[in-house]
N, C-alpha and C. Protein backbone atom coordinates (compact mmCIF):
# COMPACT_ATOMS: atom_id res chain seq x y z
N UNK A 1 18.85 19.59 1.57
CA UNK A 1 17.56 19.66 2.25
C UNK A 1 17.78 19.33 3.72
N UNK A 2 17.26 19.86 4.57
CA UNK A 2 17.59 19.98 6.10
C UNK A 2 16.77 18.18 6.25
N UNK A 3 17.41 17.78 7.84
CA UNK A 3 16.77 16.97 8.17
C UNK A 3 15.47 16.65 8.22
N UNK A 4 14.51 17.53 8.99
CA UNK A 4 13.47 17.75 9.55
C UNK A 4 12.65 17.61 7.76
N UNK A 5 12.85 18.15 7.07
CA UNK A 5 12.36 18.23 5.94
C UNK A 5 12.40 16.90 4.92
N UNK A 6 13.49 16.07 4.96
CA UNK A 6 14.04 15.10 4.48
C UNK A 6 13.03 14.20 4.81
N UNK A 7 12.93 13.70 6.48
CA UNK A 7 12.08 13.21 6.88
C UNK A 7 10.48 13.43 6.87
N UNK A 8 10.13 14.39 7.04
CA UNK A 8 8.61 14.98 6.47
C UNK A 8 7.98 14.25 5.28
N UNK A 9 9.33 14.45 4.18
CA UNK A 9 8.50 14.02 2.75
C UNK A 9 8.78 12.38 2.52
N UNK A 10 9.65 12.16 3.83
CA UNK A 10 9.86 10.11 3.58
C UNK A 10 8.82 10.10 3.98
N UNK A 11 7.73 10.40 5.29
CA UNK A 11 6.96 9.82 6.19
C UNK A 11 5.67 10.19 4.50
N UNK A 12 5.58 11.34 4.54
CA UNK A 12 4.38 11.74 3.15
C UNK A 12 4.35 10.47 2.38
N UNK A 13 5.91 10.34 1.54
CA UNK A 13 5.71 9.21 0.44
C UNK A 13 4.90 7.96 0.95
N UNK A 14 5.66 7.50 2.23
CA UNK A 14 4.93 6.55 3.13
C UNK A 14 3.85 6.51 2.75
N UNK A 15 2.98 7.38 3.62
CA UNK A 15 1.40 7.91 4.22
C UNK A 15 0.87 7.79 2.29
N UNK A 16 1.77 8.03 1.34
CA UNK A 16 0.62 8.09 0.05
C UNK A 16 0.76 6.55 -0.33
N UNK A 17 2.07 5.90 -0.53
CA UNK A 17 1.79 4.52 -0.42
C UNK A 17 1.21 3.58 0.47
N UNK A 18 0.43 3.95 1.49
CA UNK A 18 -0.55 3.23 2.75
C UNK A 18 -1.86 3.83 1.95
N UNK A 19 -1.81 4.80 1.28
CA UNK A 19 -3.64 5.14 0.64
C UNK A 19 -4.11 4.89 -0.46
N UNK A 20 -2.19 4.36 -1.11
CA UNK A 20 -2.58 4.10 -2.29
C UNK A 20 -3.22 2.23 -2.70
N UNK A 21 -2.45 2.23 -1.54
CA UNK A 21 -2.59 0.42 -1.11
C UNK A 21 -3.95 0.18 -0.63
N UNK A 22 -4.32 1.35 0.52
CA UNK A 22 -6.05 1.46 0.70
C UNK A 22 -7.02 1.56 -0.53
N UNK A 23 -6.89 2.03 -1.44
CA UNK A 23 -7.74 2.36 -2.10
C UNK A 23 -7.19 1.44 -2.92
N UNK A 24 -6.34 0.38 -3.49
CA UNK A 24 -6.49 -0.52 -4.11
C UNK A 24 -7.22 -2.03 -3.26
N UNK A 25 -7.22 -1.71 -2.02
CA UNK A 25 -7.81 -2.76 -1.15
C UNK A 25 -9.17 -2.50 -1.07
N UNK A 26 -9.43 -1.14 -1.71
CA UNK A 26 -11.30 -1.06 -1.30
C UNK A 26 -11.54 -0.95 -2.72
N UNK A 27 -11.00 -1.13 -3.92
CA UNK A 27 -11.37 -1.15 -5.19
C UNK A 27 -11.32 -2.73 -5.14
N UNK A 28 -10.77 -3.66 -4.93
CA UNK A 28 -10.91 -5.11 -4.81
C UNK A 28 -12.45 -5.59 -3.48
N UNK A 29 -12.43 -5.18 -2.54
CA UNK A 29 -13.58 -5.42 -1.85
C UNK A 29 -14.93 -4.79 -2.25
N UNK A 30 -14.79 -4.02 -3.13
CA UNK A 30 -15.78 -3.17 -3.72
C UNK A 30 -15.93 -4.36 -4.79
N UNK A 31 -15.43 -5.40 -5.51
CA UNK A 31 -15.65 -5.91 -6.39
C UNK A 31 -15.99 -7.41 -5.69
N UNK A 32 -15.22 -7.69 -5.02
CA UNK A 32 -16.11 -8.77 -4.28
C UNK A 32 -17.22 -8.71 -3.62
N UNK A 33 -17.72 -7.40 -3.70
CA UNK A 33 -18.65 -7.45 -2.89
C UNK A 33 -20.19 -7.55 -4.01
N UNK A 34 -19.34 -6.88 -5.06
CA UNK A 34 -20.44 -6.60 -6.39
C UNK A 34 -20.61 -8.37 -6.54
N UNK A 35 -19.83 -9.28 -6.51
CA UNK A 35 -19.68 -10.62 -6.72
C UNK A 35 -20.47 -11.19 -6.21
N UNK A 36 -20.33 -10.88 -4.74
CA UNK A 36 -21.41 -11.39 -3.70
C UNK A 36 -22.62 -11.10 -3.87
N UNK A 37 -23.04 -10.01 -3.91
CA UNK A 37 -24.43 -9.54 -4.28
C UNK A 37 -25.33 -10.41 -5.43
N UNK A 38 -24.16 -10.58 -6.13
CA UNK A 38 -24.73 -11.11 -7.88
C UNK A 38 -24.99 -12.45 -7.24
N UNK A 39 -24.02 -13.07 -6.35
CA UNK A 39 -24.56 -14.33 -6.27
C UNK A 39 -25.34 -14.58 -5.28
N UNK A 40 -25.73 -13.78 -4.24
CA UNK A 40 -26.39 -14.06 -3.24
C UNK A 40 -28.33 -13.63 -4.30
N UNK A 41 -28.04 -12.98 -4.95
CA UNK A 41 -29.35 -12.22 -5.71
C UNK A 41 -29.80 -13.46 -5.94
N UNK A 42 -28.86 -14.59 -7.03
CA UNK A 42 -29.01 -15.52 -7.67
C UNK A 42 -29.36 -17.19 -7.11
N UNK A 43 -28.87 -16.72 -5.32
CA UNK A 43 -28.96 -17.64 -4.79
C UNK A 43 -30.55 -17.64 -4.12
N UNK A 44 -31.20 -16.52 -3.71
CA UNK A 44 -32.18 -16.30 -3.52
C UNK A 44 -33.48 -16.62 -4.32
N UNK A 45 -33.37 -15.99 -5.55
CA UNK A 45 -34.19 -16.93 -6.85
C UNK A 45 -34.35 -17.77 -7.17
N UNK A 46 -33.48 -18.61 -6.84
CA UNK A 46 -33.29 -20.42 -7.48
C UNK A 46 -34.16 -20.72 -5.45
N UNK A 47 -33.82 -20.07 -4.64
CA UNK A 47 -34.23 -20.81 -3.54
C UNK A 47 -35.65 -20.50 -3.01
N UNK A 48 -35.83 -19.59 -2.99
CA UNK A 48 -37.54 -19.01 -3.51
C UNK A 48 -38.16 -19.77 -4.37
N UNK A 49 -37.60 -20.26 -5.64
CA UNK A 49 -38.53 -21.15 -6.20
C UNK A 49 -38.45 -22.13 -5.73
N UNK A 50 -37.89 -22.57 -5.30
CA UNK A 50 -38.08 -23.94 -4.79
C UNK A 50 -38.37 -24.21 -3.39
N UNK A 51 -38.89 -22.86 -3.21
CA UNK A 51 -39.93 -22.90 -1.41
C UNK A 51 -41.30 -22.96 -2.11
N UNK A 52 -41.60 -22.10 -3.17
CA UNK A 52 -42.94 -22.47 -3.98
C UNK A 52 -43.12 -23.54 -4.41
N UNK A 53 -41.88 -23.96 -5.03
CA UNK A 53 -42.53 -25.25 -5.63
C UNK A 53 -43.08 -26.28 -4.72
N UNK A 54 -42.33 -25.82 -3.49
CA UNK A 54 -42.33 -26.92 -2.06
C UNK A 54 -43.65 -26.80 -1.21
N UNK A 55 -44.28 -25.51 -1.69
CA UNK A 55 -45.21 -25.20 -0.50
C UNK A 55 -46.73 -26.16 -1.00
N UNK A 56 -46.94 -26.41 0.69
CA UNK A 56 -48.02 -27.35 1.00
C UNK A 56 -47.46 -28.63 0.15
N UNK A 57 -46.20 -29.24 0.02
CA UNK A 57 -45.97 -30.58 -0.03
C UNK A 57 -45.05 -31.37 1.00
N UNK A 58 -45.04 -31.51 1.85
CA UNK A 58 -44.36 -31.88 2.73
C UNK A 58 -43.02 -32.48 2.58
N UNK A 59 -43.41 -33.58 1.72
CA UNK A 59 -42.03 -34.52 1.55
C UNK A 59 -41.19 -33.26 0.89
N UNK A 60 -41.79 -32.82 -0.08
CA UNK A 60 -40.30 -31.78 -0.82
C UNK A 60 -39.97 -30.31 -0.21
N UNK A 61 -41.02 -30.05 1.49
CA UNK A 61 -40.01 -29.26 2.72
C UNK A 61 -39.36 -29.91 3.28
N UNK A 62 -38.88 -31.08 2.84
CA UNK A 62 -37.73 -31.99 3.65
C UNK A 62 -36.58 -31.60 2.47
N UNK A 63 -36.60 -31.02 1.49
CA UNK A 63 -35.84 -31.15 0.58
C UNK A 63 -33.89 -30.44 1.75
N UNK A 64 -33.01 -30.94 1.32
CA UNK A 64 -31.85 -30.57 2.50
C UNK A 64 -31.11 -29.00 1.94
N UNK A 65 -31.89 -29.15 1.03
CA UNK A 65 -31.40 -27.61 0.73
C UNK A 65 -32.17 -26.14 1.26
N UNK A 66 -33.45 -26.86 1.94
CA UNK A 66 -33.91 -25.89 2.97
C UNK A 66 -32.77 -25.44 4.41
N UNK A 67 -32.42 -27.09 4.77
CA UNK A 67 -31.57 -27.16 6.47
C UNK A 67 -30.39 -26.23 5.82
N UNK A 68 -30.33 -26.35 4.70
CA UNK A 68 -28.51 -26.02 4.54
C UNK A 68 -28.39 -24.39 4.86
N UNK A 69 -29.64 -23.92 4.10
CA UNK A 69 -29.59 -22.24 3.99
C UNK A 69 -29.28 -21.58 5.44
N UNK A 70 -30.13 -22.72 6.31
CA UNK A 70 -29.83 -21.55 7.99
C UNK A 70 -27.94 -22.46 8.39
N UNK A 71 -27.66 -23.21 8.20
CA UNK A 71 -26.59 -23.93 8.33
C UNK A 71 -25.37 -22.87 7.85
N UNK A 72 -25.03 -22.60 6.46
CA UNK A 72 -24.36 -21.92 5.93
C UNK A 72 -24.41 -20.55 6.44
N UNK A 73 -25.71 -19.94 7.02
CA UNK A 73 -25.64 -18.52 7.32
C UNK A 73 -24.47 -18.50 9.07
N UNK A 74 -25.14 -19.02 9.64
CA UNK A 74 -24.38 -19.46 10.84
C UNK A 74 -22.94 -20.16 11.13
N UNK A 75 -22.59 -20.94 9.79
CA UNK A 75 -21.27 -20.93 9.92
C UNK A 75 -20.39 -19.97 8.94
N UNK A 76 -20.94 -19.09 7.85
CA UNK A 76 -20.32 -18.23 7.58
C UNK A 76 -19.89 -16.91 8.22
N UNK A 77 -21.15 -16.98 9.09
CA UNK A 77 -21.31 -15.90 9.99
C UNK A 77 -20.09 -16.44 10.96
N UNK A 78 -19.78 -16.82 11.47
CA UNK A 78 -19.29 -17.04 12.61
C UNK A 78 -17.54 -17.24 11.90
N UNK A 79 -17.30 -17.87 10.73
CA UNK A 79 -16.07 -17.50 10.34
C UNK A 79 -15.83 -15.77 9.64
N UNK A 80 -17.18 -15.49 9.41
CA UNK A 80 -16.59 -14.03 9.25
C UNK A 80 -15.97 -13.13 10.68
N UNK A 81 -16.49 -13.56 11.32
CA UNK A 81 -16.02 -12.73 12.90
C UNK A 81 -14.92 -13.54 13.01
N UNK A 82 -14.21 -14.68 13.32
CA UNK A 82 -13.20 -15.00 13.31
C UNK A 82 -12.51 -14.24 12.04
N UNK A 83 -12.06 -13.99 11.53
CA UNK A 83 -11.83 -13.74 10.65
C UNK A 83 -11.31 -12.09 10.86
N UNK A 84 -12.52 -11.17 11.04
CA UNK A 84 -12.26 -9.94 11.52
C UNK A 84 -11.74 -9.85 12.76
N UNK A 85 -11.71 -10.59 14.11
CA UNK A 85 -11.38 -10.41 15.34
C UNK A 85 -9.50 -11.12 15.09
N UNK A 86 -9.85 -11.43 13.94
CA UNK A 86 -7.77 -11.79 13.83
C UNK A 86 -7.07 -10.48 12.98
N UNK A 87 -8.12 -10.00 12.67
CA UNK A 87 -7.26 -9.03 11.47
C UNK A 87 -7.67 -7.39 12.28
N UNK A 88 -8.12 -8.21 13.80
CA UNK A 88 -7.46 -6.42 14.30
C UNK A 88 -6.36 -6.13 14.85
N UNK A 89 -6.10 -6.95 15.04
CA UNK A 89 -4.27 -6.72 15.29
C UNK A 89 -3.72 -5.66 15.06
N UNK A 90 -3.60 -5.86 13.14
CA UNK A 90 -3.17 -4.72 12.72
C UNK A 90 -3.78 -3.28 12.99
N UNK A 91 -5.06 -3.06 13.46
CA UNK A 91 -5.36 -2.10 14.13
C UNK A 91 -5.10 -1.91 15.18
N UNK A 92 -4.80 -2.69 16.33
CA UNK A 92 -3.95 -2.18 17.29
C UNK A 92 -2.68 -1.97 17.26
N UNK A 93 -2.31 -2.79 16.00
CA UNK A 93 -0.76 -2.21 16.19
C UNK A 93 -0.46 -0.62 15.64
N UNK A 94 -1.46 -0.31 15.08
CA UNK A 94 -1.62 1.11 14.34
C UNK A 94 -1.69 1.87 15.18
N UNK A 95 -2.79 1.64 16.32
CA UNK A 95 -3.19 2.52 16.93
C UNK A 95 -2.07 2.83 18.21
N UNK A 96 -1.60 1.55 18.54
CA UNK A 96 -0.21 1.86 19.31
C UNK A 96 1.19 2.56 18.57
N UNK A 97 1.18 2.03 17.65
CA UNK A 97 2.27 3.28 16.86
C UNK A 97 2.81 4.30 17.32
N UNK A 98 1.13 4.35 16.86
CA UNK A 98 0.52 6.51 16.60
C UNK A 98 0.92 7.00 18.15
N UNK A 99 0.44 6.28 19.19
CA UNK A 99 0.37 6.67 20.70
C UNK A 99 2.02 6.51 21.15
N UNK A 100 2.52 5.80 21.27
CA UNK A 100 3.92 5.43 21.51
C UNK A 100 4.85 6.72 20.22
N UNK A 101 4.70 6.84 19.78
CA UNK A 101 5.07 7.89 18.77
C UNK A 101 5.11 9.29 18.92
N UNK A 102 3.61 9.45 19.65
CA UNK A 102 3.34 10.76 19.88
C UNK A 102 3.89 10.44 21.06
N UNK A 103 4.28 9.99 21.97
CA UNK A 103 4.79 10.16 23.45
C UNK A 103 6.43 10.67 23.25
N UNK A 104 6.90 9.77 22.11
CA UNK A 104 8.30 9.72 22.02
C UNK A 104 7.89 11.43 22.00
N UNK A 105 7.40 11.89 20.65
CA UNK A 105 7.76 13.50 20.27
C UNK A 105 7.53 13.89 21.25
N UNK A 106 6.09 13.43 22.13
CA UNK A 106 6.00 14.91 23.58
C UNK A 106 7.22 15.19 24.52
N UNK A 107 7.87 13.66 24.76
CA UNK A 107 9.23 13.66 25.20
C UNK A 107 10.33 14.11 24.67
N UNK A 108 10.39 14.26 23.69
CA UNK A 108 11.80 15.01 23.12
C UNK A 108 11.50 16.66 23.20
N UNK A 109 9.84 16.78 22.59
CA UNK A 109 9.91 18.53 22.82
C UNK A 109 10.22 19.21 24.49
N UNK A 110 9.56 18.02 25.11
CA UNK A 110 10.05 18.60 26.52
C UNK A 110 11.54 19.10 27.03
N UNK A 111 12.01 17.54 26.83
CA UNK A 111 13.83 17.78 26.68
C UNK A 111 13.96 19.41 26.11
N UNK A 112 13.80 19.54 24.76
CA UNK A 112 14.51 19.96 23.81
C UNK A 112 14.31 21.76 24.82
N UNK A 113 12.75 21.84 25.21
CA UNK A 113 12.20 23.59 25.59
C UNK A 113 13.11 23.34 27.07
N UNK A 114 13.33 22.18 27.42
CA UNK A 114 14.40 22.62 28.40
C UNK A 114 15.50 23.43 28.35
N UNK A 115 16.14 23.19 27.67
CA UNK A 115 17.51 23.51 26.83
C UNK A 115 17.55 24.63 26.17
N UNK A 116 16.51 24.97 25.75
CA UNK A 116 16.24 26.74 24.79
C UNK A 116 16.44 27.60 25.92
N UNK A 117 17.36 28.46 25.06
CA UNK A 117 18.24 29.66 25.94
C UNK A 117 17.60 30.77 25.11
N UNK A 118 16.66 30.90 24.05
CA UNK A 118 16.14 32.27 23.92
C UNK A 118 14.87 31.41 22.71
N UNK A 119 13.84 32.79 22.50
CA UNK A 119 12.82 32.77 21.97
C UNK A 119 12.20 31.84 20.78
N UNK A 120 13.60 32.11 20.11
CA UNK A 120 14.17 31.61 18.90
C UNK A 120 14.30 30.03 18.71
N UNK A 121 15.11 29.80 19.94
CA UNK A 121 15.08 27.93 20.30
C UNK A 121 14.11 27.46 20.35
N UNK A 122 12.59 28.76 21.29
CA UNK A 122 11.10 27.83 21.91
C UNK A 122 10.46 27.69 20.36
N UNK A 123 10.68 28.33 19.33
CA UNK A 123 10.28 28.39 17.82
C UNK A 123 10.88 26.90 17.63
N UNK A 124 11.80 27.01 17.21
CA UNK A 124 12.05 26.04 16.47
C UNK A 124 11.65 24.66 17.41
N UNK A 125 11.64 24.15 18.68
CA UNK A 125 11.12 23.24 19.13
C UNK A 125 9.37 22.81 19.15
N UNK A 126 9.02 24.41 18.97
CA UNK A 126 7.72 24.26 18.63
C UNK A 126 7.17 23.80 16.80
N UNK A 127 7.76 24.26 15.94
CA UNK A 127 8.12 23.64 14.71
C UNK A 127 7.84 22.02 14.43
N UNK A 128 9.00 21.65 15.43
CA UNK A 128 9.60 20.57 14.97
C UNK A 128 8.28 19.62 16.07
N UNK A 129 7.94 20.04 17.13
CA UNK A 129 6.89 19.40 17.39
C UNK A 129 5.56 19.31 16.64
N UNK A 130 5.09 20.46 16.07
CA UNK A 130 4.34 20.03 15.01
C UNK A 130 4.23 19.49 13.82
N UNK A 131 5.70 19.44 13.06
CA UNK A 131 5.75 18.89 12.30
C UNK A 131 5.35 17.18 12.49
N UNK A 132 6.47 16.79 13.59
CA UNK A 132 6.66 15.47 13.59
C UNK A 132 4.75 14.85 14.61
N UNK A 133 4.46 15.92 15.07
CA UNK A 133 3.36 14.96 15.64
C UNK A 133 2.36 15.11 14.27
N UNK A 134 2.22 16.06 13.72
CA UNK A 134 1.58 15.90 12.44
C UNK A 134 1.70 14.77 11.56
N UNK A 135 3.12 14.54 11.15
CA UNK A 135 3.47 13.26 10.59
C UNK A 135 3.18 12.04 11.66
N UNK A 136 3.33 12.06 12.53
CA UNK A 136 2.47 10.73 13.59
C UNK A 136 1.15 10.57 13.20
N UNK A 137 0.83 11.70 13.02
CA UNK A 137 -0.92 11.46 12.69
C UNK A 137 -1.29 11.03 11.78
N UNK A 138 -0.87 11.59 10.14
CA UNK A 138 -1.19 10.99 9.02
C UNK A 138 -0.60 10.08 8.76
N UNK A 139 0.53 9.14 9.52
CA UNK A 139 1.05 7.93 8.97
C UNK A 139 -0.24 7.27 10.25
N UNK A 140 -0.61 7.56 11.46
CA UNK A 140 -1.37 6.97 11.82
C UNK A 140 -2.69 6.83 10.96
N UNK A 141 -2.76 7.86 10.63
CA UNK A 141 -4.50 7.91 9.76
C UNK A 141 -4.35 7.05 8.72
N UNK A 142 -3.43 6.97 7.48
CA UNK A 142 -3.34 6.17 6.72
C UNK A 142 -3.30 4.72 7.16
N UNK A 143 -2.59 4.24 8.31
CA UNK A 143 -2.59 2.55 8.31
C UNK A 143 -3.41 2.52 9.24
N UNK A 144 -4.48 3.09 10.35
CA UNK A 144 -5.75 2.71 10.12
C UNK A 144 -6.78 2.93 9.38
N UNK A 145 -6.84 3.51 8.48
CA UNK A 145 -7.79 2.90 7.21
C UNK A 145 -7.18 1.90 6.44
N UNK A 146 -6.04 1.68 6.65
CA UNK A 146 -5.69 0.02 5.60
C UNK A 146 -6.15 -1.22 6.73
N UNK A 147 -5.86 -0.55 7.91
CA UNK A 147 -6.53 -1.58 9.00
C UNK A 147 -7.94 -2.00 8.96
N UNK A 148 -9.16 -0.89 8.64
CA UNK A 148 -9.96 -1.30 8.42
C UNK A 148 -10.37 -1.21 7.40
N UNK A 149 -10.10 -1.60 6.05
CA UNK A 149 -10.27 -2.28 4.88
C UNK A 149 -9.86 -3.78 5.10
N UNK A 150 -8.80 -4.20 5.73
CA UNK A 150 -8.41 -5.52 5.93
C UNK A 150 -9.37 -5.70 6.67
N UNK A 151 -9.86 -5.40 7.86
CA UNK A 151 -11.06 -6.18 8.78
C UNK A 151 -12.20 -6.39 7.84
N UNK A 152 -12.55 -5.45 6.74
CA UNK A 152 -13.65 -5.38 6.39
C UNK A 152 -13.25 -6.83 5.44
N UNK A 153 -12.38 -6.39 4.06
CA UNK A 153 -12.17 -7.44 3.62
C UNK A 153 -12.10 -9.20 4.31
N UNK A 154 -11.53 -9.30 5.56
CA UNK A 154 -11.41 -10.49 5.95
C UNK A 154 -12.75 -11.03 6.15
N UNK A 155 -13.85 -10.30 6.77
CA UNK A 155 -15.00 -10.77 7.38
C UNK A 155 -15.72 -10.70 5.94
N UNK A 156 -15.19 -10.28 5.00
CA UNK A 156 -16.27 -10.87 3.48
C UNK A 156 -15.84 -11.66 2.39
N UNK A 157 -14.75 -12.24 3.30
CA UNK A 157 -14.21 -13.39 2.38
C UNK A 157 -15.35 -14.97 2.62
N UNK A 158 -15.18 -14.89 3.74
CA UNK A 158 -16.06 -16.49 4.09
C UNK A 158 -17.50 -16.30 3.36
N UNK A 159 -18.27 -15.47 3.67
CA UNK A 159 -19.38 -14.97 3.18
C UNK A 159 -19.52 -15.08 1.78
N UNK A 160 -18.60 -14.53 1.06
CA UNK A 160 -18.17 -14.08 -0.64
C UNK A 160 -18.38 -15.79 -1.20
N UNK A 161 -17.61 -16.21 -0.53
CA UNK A 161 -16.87 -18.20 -0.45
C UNK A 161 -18.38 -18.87 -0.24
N UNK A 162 -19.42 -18.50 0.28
CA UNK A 162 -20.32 -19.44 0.66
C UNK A 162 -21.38 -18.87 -0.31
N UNK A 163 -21.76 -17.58 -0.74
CA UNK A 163 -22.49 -16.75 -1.59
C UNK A 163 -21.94 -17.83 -3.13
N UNK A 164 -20.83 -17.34 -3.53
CA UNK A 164 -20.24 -17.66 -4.59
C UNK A 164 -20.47 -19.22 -5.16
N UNK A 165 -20.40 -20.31 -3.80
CA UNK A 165 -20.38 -21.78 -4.57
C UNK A 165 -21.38 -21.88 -4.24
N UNK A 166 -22.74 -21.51 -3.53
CA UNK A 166 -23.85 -21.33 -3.87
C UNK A 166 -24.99 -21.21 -5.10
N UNK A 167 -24.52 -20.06 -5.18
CA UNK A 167 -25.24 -20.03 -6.65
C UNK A 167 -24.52 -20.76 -7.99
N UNK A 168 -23.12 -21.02 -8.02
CA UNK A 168 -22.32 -22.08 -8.77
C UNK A 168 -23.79 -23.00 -8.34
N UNK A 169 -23.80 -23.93 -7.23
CA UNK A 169 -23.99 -25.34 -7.24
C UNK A 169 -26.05 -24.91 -7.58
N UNK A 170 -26.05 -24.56 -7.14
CA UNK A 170 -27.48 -24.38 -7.66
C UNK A 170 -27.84 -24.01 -8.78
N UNK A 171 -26.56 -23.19 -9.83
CA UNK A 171 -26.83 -22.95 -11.51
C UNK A 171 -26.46 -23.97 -12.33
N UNK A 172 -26.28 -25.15 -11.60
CA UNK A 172 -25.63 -26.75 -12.15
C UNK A 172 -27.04 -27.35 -11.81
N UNK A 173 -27.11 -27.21 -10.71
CA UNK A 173 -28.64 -27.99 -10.33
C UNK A 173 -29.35 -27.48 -11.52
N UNK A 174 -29.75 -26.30 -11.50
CA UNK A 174 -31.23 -26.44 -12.17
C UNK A 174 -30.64 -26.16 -14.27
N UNK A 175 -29.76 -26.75 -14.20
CA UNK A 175 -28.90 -26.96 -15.42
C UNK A 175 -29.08 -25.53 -16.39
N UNK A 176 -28.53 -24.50 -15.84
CA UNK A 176 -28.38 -23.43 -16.18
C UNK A 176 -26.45 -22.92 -16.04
């Protein structure tokens, strides 16, 4: 098998193990997220009732599980963005790759149409430039979508974490 070809189907295998890894990273955030939902649903019900039970009694709108609800939103919130603003990295490092990559190939096809002494040479440099910037692209395309599955995932971990022992500590409270 010629070079050019050899390499084509390494970069492919690559590019299918980066989608296959994506789509096991969005079949797991797809399930934490079903998690979250269930418990944020659950956290809402138990806390609703107990704004009714509270309303027009004063002492029990002091109850601290009112302060906590805006407390928790604001510091989950704020570790979810930490959280995503660390895990873009890997999206810039993706996105520089792809760019530094495609420069290398624009630079070598240049070299290379220098050097072509007939029709035949500008073919095959034209070839080999599409091949390889093609393969720049889909190994780029594949590890930014694993890039942003990780951002997504990171920023719904804290959230998931505060949803989750939520409705835990409140299905103990009301001894359920």
């Amino acid at each position: 098998m010629p070079l050019n070809a050899t390499r084509a189907l390494d970069a492919h295998r690559r590019n299918v193990d980066h989608l296959v890894s994506v789509g096991q990273d969005l079949a797991r955030t797809a399930g934490k997220t079903q998690e979250m939902a269930l418990a944020s649903a659950q956290t809402i019900g138990y806390r609703t009732a107990m704004l009714l039970q509270a309303f027009g009694d004063p002492v029990a709108m002091s109850n601290p599980e009112f302060t906590l609800m805006g407390h928790e939103k604001v510091e989950a919130a704020v570790e979810s963005q930490r959280a995503m603003m660390e895990s873009t990295q890997y999206l810039f490092e993706s996105w520089t790759s792809w760019a530094f990559g495609q420069a290398r190939t624009n630079a070598k096809a240049f070299t290379e149409l220098a050097t072509c002494r007939n029709p035949t040479d500008v073919f095959g440099v034209q070839q080999h430039y599409l091949q390889s910037s093609w393969i720049n692209a889909s190994t780029a395309a594949a590890k930014l979508a694993q890039a942003m599955v990780r951002i997504t995932d990171a920023g719904l971990i804290p959230v998931h974490k505060v949803a989750s022992a939520n409705a835990k500590r409140l299905s103990e409270q009301n001894g359920q």
